[in-house]
N, C-alpha and C. Protein backbone atom coordinates (compact mmCIF):
# COMPACT_ATOMS: atom_id res chain seq x y z
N UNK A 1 -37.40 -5.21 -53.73
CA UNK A 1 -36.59 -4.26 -53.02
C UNK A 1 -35.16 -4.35 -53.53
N UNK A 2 -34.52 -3.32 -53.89
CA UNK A 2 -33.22 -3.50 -54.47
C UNK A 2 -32.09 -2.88 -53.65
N UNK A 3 -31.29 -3.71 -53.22
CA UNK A 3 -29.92 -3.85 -52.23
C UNK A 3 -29.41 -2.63 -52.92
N UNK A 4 -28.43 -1.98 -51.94
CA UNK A 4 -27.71 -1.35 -52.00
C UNK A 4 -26.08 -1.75 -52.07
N UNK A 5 -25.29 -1.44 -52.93
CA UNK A 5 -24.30 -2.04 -52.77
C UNK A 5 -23.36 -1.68 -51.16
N UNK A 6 -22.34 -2.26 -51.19
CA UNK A 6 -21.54 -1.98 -49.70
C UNK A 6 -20.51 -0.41 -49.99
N UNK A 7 -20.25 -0.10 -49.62
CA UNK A 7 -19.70 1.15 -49.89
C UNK A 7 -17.91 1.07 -49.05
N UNK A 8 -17.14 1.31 -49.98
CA UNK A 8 -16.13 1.10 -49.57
C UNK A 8 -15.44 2.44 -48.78
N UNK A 9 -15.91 3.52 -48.68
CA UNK A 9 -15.92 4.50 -47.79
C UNK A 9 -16.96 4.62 -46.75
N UNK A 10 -17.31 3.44 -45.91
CA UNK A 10 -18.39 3.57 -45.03
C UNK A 10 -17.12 3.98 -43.74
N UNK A 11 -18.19 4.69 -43.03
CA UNK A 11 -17.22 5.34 -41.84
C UNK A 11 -16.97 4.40 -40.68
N UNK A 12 -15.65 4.01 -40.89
CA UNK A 12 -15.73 3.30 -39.44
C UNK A 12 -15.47 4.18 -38.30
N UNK A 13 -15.65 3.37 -36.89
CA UNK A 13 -15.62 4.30 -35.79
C UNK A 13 -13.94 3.90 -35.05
N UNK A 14 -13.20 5.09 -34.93
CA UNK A 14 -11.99 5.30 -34.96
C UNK A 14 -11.90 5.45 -33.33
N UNK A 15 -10.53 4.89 -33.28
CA UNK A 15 -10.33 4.95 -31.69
C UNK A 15 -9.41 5.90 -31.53
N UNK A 16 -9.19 6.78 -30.46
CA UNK A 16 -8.34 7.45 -30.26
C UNK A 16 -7.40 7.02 -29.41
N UNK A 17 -5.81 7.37 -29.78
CA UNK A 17 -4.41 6.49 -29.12
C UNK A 17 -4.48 7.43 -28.25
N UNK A 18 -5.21 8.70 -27.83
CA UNK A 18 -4.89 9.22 -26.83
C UNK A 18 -5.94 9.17 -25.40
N UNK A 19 -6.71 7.91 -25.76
CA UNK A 19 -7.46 7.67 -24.72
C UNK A 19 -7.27 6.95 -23.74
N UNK A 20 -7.75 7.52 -22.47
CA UNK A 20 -7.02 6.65 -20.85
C UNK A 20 -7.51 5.62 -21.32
N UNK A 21 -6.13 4.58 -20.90
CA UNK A 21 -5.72 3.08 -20.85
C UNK A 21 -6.34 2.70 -19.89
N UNK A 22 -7.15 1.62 -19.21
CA UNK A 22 -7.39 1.29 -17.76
C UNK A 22 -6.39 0.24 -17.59
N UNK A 23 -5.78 0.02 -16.75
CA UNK A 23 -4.81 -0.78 -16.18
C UNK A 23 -5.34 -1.57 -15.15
N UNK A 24 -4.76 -2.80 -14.91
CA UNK A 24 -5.07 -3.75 -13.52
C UNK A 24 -4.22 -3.53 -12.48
N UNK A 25 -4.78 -3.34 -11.05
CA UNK A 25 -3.77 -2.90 -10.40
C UNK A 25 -2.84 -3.90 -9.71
N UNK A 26 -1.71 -3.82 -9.28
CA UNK A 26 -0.53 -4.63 -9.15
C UNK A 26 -1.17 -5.27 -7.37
N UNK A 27 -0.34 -6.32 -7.74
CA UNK A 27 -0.83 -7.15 -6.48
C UNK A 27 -0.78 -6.06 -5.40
N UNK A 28 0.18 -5.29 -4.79
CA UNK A 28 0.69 -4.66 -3.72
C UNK A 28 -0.61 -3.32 -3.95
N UNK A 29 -1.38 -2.80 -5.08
CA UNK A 29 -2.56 -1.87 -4.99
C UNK A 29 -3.30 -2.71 -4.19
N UNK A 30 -4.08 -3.71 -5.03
CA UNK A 30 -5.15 -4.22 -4.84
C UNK A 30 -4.87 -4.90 -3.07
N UNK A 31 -3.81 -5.49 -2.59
CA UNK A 31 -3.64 -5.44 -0.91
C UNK A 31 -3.83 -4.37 -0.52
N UNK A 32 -3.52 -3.26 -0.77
CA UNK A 32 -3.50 -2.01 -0.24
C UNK A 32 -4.74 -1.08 0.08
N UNK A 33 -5.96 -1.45 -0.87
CA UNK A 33 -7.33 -1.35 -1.34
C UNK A 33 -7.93 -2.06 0.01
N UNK A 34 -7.41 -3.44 0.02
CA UNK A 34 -8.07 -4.65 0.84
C UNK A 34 -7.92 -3.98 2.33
N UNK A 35 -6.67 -3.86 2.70
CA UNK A 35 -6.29 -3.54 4.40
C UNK A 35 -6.80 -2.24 4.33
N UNK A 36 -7.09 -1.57 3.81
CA UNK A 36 -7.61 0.17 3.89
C UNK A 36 -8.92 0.06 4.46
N UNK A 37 -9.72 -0.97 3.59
CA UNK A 37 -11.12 -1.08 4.27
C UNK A 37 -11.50 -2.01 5.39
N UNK A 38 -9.88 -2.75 5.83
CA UNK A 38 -10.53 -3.80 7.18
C UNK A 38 -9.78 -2.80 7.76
N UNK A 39 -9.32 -1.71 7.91
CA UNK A 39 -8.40 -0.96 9.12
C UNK A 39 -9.99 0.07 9.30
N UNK A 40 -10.41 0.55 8.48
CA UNK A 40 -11.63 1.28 8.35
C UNK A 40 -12.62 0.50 9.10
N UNK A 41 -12.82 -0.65 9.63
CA UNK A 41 -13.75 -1.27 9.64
C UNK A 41 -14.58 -0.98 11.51
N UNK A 42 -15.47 -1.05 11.55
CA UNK A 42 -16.00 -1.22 12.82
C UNK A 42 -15.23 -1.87 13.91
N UNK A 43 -15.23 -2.95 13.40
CA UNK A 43 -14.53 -4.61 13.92
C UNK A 43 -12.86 -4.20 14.34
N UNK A 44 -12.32 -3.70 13.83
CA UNK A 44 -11.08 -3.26 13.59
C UNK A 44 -10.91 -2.11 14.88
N UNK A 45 -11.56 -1.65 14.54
CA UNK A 45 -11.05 -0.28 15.62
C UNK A 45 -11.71 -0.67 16.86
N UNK A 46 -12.78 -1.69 16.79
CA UNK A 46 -13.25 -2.18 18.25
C UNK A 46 -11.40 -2.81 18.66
N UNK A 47 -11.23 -3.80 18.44
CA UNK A 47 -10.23 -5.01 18.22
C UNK A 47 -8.83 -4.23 18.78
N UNK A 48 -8.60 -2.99 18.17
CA UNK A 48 -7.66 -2.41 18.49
C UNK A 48 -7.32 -1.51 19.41
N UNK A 49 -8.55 -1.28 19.83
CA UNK A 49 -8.67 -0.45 21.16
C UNK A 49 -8.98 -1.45 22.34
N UNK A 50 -9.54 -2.39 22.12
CA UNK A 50 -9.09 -3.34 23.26
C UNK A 50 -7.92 -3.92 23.10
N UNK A 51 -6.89 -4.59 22.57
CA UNK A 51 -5.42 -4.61 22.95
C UNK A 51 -4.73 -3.77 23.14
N UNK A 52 -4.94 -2.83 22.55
CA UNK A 52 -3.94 -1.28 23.33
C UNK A 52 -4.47 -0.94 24.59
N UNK A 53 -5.60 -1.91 25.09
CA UNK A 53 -6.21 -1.42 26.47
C UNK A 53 -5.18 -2.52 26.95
N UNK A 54 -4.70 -3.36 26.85
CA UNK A 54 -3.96 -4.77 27.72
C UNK A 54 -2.58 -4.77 27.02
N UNK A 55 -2.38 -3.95 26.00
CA UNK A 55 -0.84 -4.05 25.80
C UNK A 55 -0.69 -2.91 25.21
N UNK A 56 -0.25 -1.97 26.39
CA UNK A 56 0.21 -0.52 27.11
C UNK A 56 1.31 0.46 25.79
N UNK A 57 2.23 -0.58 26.11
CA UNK A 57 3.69 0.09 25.71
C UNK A 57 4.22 -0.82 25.03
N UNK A 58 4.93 0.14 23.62
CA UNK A 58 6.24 -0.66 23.18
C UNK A 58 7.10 -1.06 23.93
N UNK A 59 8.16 -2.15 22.65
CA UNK A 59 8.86 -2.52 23.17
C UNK A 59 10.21 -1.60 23.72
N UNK A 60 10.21 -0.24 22.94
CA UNK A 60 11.16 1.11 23.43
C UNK A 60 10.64 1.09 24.74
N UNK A 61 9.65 1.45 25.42
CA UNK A 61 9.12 1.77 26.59
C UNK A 61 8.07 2.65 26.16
N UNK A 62 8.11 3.24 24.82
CA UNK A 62 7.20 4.32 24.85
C UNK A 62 5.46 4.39 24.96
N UNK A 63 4.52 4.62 25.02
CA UNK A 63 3.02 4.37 24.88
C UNK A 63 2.80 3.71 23.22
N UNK A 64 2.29 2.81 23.32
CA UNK A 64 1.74 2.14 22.32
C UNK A 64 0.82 3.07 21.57
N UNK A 65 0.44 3.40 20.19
CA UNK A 65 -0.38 4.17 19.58
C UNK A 65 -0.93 2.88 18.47
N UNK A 66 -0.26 1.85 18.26
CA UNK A 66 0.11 1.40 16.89
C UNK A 66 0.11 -0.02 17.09
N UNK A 67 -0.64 -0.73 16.75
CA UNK A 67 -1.17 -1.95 16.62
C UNK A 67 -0.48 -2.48 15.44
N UNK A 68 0.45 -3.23 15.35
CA UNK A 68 0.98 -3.87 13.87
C UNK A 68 0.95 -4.97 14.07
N UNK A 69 1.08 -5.68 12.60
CA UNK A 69 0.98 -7.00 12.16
C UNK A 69 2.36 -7.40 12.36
N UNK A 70 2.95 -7.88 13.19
CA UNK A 70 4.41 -8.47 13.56
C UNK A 70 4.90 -9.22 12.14
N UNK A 71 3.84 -10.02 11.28
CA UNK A 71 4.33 -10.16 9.89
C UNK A 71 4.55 -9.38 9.02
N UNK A 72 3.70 -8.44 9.27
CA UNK A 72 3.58 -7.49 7.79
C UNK A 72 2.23 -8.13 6.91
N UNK A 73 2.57 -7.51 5.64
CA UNK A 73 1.44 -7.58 5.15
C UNK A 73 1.66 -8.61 3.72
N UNK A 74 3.42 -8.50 3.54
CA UNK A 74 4.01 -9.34 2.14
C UNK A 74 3.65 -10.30 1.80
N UNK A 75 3.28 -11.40 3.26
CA UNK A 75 3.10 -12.68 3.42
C UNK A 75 1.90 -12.94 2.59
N UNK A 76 1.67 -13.66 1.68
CA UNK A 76 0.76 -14.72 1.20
C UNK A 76 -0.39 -14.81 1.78
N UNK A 77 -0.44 -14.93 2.49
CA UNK A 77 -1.80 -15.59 3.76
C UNK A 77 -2.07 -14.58 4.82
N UNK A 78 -1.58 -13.30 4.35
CA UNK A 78 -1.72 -12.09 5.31
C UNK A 78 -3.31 -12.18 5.61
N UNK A 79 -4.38 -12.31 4.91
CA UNK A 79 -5.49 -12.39 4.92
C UNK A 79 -6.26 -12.97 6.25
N UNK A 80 -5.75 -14.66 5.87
CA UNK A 80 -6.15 -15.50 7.21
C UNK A 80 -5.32 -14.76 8.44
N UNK A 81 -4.22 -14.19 8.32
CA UNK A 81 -3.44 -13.80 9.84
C UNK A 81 -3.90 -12.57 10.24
N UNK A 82 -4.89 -12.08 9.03
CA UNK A 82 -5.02 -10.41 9.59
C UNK A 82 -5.42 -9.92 11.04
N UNK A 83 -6.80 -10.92 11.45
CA UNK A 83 -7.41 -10.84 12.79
C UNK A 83 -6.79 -11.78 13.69
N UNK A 84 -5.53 -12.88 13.66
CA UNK A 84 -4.80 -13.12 14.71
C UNK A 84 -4.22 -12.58 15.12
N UNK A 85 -4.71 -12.76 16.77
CA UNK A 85 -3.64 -11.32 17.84
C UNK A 85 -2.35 -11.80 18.06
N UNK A 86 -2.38 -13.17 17.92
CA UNK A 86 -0.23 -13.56 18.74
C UNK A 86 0.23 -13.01 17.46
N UNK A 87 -0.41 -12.15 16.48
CA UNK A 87 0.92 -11.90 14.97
C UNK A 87 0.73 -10.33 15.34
N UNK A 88 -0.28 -9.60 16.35
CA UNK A 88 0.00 -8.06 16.83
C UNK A 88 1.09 -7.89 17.50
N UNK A 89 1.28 -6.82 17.41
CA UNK A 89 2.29 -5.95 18.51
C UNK A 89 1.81 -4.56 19.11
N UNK A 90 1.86 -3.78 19.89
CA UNK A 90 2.06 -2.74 20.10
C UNK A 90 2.84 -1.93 20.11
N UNK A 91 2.92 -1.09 19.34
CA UNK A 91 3.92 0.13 18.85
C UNK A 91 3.85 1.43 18.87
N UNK A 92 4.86 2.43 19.53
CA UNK A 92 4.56 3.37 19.21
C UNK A 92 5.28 3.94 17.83
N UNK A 93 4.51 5.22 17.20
CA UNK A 93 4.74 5.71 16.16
C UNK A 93 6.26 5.62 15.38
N UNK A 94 7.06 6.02 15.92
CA UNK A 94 8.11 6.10 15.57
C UNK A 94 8.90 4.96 15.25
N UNK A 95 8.97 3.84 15.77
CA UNK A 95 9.24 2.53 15.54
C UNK A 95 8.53 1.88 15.06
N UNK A 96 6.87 1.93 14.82
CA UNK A 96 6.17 1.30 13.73
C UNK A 96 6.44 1.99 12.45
N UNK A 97 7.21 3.19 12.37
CA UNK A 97 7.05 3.88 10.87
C UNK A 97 8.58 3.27 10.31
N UNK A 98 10.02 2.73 11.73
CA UNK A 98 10.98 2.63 10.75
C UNK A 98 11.02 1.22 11.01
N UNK A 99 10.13 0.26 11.64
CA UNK A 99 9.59 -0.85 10.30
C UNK A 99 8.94 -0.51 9.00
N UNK A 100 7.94 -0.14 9.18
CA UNK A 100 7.24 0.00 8.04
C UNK A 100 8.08 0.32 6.67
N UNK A 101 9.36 1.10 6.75
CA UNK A 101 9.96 1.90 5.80
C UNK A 101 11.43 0.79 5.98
N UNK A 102 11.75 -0.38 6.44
CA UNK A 102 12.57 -1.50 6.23
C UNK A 102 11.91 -2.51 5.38
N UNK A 103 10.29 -3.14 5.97
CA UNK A 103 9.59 -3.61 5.05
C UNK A 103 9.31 -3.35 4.00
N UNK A 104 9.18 -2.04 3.52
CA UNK A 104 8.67 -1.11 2.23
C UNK A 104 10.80 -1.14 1.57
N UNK A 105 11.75 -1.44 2.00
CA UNK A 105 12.90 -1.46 1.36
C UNK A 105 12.73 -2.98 1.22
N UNK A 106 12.20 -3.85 1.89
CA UNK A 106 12.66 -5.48 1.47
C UNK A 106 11.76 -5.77 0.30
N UNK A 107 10.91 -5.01 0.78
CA UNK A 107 9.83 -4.99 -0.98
C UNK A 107 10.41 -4.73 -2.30
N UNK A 108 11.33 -3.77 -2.36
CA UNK A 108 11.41 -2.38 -3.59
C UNK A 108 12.72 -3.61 -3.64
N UNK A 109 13.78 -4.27 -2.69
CA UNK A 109 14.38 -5.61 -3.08
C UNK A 109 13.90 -6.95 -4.03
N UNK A 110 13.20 -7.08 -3.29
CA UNK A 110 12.39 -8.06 -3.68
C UNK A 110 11.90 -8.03 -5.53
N UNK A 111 11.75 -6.31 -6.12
CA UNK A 111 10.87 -6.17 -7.17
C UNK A 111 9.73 -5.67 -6.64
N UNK A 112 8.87 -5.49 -6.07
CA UNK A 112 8.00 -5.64 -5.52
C UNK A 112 7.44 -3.84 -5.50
N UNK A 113 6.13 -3.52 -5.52
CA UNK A 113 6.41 -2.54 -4.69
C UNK A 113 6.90 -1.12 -5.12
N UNK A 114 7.53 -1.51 -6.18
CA UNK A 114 8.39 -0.32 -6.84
C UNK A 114 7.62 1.19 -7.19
N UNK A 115 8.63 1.76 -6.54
CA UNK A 115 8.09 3.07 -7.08
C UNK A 115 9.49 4.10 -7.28
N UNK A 116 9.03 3.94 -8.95
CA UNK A 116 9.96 4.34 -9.60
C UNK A 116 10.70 5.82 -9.66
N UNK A 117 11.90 6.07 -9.38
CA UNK A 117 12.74 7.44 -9.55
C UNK A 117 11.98 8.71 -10.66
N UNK A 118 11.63 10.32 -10.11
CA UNK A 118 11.42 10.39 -11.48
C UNK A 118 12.18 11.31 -12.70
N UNK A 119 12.13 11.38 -13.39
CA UNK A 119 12.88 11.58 -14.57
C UNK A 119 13.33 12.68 -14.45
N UNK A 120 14.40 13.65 -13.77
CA UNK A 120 14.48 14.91 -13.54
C UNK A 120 13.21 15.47 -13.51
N UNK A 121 13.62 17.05 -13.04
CA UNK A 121 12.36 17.69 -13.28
C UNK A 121 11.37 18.15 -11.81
N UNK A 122 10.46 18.39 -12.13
CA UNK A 122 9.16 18.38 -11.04
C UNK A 122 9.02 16.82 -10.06
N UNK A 123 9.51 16.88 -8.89
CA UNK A 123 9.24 15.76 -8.30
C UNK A 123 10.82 15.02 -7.35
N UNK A 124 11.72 15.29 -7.85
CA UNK A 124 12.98 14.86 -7.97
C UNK A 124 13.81 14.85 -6.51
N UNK A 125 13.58 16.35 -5.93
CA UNK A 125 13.84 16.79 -4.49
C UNK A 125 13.01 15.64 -3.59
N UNK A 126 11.71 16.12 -3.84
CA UNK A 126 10.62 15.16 -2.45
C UNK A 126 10.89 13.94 -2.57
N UNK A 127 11.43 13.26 -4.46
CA UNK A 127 11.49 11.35 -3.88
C UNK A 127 12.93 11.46 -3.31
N UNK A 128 14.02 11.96 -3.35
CA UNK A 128 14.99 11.86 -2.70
C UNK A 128 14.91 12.33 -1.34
N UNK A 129 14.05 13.15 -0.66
CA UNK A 129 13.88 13.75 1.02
C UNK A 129 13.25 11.91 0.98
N UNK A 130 12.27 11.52 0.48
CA UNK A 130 11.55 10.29 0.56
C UNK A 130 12.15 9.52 1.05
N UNK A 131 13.17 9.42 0.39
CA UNK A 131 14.19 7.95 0.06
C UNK A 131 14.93 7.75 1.34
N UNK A 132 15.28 9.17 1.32
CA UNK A 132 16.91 9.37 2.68
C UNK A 132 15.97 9.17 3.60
N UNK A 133 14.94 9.57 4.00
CA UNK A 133 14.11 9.44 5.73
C UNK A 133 13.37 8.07 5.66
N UNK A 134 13.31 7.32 4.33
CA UNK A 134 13.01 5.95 4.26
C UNK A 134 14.18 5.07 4.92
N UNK A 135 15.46 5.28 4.26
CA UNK A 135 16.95 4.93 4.74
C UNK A 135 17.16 5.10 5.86
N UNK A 136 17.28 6.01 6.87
CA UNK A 136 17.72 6.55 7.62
C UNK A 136 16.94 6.21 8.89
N UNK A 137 15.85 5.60 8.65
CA UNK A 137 14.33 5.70 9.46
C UNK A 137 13.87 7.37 10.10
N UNK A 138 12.81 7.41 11.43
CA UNK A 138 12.28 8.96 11.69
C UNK A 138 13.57 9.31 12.64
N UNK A 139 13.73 10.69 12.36
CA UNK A 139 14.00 11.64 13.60
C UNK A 139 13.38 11.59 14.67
N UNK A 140 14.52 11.81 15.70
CA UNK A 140 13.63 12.00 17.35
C UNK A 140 13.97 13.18 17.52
């Protein structure tokens, strides 16, 4: 049987630079992934409808809607604290959203979190309405 020599125009298979990159997602996705599906959870919405049955009202006075993690979520060990109740609170909307949007500024401090300005253009108006009602906390 007689070999064929190697051929110095054999076709290699070419990658294209314009093909989606997959990326790993940043610690603050992949938490974000995690609490999405224990807030989703059976267990969860049992859990939370019985303490909003025994703890009524914020601390404003207003009706509680809003079950929060008095830590947050930044912490390290948010995991183990997720289902301890002395780290709940009851909150209503409006004061759980201008924590939420102080925590979400100690983050974007921190490094953390970032979500970046964008480059003129398409987009530019809504992250700045974003920013100022992030700053400012909600309207009453």
């Amino acid at each position: 049987m007689r070999k064929r020599p190697l051929s110095l125009s054999a076709r290699v298979p070419r990658t294209s630079l314009a093909a989606p990159v997959m990326r790993l997602p940043t610690q603050m996705e992949q938490g974000n992934r995690e609490r999405a599906q224990l807030y989703r959870s059976s267990r969860w919405r049992r859990e939370r409808a019985l303490f909003l049955a025994t703890h009524a009202t914020c601390g404003c006075g207003a009706t509680a809607v809003v079950v929060d993690h008095r830590d947050g979520h930044q912490r390290e060990d948010w995991r183990e604290r997720f289902w301890d109740q002395s780290t709940w609170q009851p909150m209503c909307s409006a004061c759980h959203a201008a924590k939420s949007a102080r925590e979400l500024d100690a983050w974007r401090d921190a490094g953390e979190g970032v979500t970046p300005r964008p480059q003129g253009g398409k987009g530019v108006k809504d992250w700045e309405r974003t920013e100022a009602r992030v700053r400012t906390g909600p309207s009453r």
